[in-house]
N, C-alpha and C. Protein backbone atom coordinates (compact mmCIF):
# COMPACT_ATOMS: atom_id res chain seq x y z
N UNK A 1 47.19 -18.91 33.39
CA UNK A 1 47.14 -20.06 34.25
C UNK A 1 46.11 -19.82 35.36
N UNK A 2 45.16 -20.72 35.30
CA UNK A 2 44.46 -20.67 36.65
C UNK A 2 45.12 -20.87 38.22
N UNK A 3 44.32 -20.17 39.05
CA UNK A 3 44.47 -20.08 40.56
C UNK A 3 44.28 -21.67 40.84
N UNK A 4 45.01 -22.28 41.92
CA UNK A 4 44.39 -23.12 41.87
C UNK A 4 43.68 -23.37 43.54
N UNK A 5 42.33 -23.98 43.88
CA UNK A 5 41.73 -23.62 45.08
C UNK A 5 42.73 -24.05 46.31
N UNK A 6 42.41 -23.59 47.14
CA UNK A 6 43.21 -23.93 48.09
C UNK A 6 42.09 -24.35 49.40
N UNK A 7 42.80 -24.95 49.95
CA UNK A 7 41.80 -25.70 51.25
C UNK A 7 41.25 -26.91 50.93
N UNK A 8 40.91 -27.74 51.77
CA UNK A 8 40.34 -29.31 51.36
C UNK A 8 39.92 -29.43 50.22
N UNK A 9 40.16 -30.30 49.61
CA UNK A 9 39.55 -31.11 48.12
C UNK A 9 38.68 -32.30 48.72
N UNK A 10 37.86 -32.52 47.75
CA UNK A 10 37.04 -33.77 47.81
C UNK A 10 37.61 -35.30 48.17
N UNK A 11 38.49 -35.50 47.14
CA UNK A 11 39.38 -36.36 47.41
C UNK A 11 40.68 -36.32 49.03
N UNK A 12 40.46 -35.20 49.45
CA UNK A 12 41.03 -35.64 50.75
C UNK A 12 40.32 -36.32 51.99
N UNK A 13 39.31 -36.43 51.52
CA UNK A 13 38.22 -36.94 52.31
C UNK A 13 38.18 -38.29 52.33
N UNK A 14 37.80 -39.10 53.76
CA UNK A 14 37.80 -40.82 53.58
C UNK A 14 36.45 -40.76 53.43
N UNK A 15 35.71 -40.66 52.61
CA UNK A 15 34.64 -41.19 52.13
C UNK A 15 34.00 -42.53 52.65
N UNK A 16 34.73 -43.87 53.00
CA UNK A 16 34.02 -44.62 54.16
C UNK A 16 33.15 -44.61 54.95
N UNK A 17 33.26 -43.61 55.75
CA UNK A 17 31.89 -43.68 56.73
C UNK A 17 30.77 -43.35 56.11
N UNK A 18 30.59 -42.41 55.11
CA UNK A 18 29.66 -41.73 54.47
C UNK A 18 29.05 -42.92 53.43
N UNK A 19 29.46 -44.07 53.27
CA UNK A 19 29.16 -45.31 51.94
C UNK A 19 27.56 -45.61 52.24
N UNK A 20 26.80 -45.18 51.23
CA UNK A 20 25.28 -45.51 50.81
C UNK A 20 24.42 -44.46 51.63
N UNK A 21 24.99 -43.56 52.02
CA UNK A 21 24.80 -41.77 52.67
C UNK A 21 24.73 -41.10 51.08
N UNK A 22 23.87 -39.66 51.81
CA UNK A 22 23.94 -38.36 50.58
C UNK A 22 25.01 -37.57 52.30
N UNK A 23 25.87 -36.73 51.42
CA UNK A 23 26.39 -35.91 51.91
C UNK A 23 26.49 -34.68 51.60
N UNK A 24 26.86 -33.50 52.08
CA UNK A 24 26.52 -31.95 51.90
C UNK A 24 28.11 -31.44 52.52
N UNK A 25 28.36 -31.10 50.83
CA UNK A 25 29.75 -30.47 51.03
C UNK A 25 29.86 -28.63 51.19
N UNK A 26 29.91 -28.22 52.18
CA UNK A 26 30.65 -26.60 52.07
C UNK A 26 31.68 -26.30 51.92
N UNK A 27 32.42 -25.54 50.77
CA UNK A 27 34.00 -25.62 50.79
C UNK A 27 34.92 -26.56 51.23
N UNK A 28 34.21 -27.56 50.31
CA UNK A 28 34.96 -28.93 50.05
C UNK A 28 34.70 -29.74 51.39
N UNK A 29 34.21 -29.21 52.57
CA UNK A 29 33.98 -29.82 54.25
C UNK A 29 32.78 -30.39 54.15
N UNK A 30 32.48 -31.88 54.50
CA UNK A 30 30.97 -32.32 55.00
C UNK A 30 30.73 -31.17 56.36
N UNK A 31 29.36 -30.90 55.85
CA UNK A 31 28.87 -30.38 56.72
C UNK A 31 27.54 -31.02 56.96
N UNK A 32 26.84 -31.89 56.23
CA UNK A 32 25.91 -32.75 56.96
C UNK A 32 25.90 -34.26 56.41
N UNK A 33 25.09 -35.27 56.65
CA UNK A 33 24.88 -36.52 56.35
C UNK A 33 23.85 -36.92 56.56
N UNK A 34 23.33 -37.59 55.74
CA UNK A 34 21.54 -37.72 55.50
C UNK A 34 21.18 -39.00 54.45
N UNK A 35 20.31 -40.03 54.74
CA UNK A 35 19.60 -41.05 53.93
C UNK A 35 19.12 -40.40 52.77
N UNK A 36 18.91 -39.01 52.99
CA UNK A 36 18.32 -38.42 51.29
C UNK A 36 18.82 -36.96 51.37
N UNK A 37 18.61 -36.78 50.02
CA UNK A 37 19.24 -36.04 49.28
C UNK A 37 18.75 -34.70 49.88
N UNK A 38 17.86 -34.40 50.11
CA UNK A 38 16.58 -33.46 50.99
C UNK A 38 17.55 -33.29 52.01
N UNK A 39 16.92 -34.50 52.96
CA UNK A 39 17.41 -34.29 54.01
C UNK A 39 19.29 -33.55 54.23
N UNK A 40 20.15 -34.04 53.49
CA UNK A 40 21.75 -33.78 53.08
C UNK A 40 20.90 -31.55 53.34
N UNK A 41 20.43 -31.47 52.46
CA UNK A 41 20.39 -30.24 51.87
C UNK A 41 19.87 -29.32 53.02
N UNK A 42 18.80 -30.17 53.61
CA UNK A 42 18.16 -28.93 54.56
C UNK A 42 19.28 -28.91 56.19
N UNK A 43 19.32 -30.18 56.53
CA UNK A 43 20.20 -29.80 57.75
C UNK A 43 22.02 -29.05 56.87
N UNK A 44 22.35 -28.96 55.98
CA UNK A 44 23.03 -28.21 55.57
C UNK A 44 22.61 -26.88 55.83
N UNK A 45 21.60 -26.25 54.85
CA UNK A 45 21.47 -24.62 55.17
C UNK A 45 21.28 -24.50 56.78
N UNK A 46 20.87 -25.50 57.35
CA UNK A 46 20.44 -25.00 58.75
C UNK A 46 21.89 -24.87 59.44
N UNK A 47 23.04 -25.81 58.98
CA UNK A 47 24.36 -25.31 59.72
C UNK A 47 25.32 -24.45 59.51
N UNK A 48 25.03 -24.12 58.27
CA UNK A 48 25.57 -23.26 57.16
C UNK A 48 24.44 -22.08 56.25
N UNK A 49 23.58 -21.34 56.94
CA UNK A 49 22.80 -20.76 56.02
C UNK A 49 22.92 -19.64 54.86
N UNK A 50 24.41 -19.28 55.33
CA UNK A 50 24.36 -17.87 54.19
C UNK A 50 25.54 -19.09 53.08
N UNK A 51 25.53 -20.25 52.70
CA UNK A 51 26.72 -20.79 52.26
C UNK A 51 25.56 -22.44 51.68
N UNK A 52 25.86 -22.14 49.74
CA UNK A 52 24.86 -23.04 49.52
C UNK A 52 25.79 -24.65 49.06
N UNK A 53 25.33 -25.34 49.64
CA UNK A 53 25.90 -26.95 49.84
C UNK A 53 25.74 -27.73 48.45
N UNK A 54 26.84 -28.52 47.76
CA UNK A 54 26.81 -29.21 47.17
C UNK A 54 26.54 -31.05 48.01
N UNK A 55 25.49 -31.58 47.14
CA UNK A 55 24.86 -33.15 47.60
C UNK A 55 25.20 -33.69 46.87
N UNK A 56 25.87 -34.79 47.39
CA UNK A 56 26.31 -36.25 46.59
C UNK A 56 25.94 -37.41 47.28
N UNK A 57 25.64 -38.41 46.35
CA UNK A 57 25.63 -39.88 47.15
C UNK A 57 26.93 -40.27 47.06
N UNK A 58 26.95 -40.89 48.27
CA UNK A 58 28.68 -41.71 48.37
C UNK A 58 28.04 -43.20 47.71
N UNK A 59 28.66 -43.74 47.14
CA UNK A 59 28.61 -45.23 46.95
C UNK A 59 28.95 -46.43 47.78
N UNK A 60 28.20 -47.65 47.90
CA UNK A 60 28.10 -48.19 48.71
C UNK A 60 29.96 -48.56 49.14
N UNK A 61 30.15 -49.22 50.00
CA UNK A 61 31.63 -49.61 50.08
C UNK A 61 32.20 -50.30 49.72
N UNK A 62 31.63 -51.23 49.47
CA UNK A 62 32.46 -51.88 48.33
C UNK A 62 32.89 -51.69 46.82
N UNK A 63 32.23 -50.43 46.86
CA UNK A 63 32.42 -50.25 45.16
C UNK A 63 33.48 -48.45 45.66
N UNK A 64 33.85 -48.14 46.98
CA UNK A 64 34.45 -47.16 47.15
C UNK A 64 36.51 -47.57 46.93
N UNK A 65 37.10 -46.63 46.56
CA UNK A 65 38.34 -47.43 46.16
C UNK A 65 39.06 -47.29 47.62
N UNK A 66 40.17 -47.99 47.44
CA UNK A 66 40.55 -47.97 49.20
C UNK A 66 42.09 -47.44 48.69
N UNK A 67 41.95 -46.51 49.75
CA UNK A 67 43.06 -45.79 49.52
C UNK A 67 44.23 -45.49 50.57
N UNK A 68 45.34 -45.55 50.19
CA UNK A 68 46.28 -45.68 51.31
C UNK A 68 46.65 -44.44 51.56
N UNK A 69 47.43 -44.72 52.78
CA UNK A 69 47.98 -42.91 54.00
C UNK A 69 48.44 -42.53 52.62
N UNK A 70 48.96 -42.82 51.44
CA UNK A 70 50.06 -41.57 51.09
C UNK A 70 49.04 -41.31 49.72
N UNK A 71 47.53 -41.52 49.98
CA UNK A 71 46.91 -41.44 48.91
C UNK A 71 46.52 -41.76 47.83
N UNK A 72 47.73 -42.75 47.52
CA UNK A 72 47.86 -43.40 46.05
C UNK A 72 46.60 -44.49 46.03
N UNK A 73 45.82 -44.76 45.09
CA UNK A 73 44.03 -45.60 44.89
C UNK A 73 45.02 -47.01 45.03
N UNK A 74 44.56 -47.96 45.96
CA UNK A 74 45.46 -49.23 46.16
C UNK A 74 44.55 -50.06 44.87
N UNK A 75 43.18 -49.67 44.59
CA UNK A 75 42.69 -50.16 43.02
C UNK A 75 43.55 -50.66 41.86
N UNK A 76 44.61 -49.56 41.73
CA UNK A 76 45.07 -49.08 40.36
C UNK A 76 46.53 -48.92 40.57
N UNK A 77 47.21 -49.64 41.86
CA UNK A 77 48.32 -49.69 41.75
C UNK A 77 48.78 -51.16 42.98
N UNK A 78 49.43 -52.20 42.17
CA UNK A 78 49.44 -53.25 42.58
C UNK A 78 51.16 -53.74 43.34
């Protein structure tokens, strides 16, 4: 059986503010926010340099699912 990680997940994140942003995840934590993908990456190593950043685009907001306090995707449950 695998370990399973411990400390923030992706999905604990409100992703909202970040909608039509690239973001730069360190151990699952934004650690920067940036119009491009570049940009996400370099002010990352600069806040984090010995620790290499995963970049994602968030999607715009309306296409982000909205999700309630207890987590459950309000999308996919009516």
């Amino acid at each position: 059986m695998k370990p399973r990680p411990s400390g923030p997940h992706i999905l604990d994140i409100d992703l909202h503010p970040y909608a039509g942003k690239y973001i730069a995840l360190v151990e699952g934590r934004v650690v920067a926010v940036a119009d491009s993908s570049r940009g996400a990456f370099v002010r990352a190593r600069r806040s984090r340099p010995k620790r290499m950043p995963v970049v994602i685009k968030i999607a715009e907001s309306e296409r982000l699912p909205q999700v309630r306090h207890d987590g459950m995707d309000r999308s996919s449950h009516a």
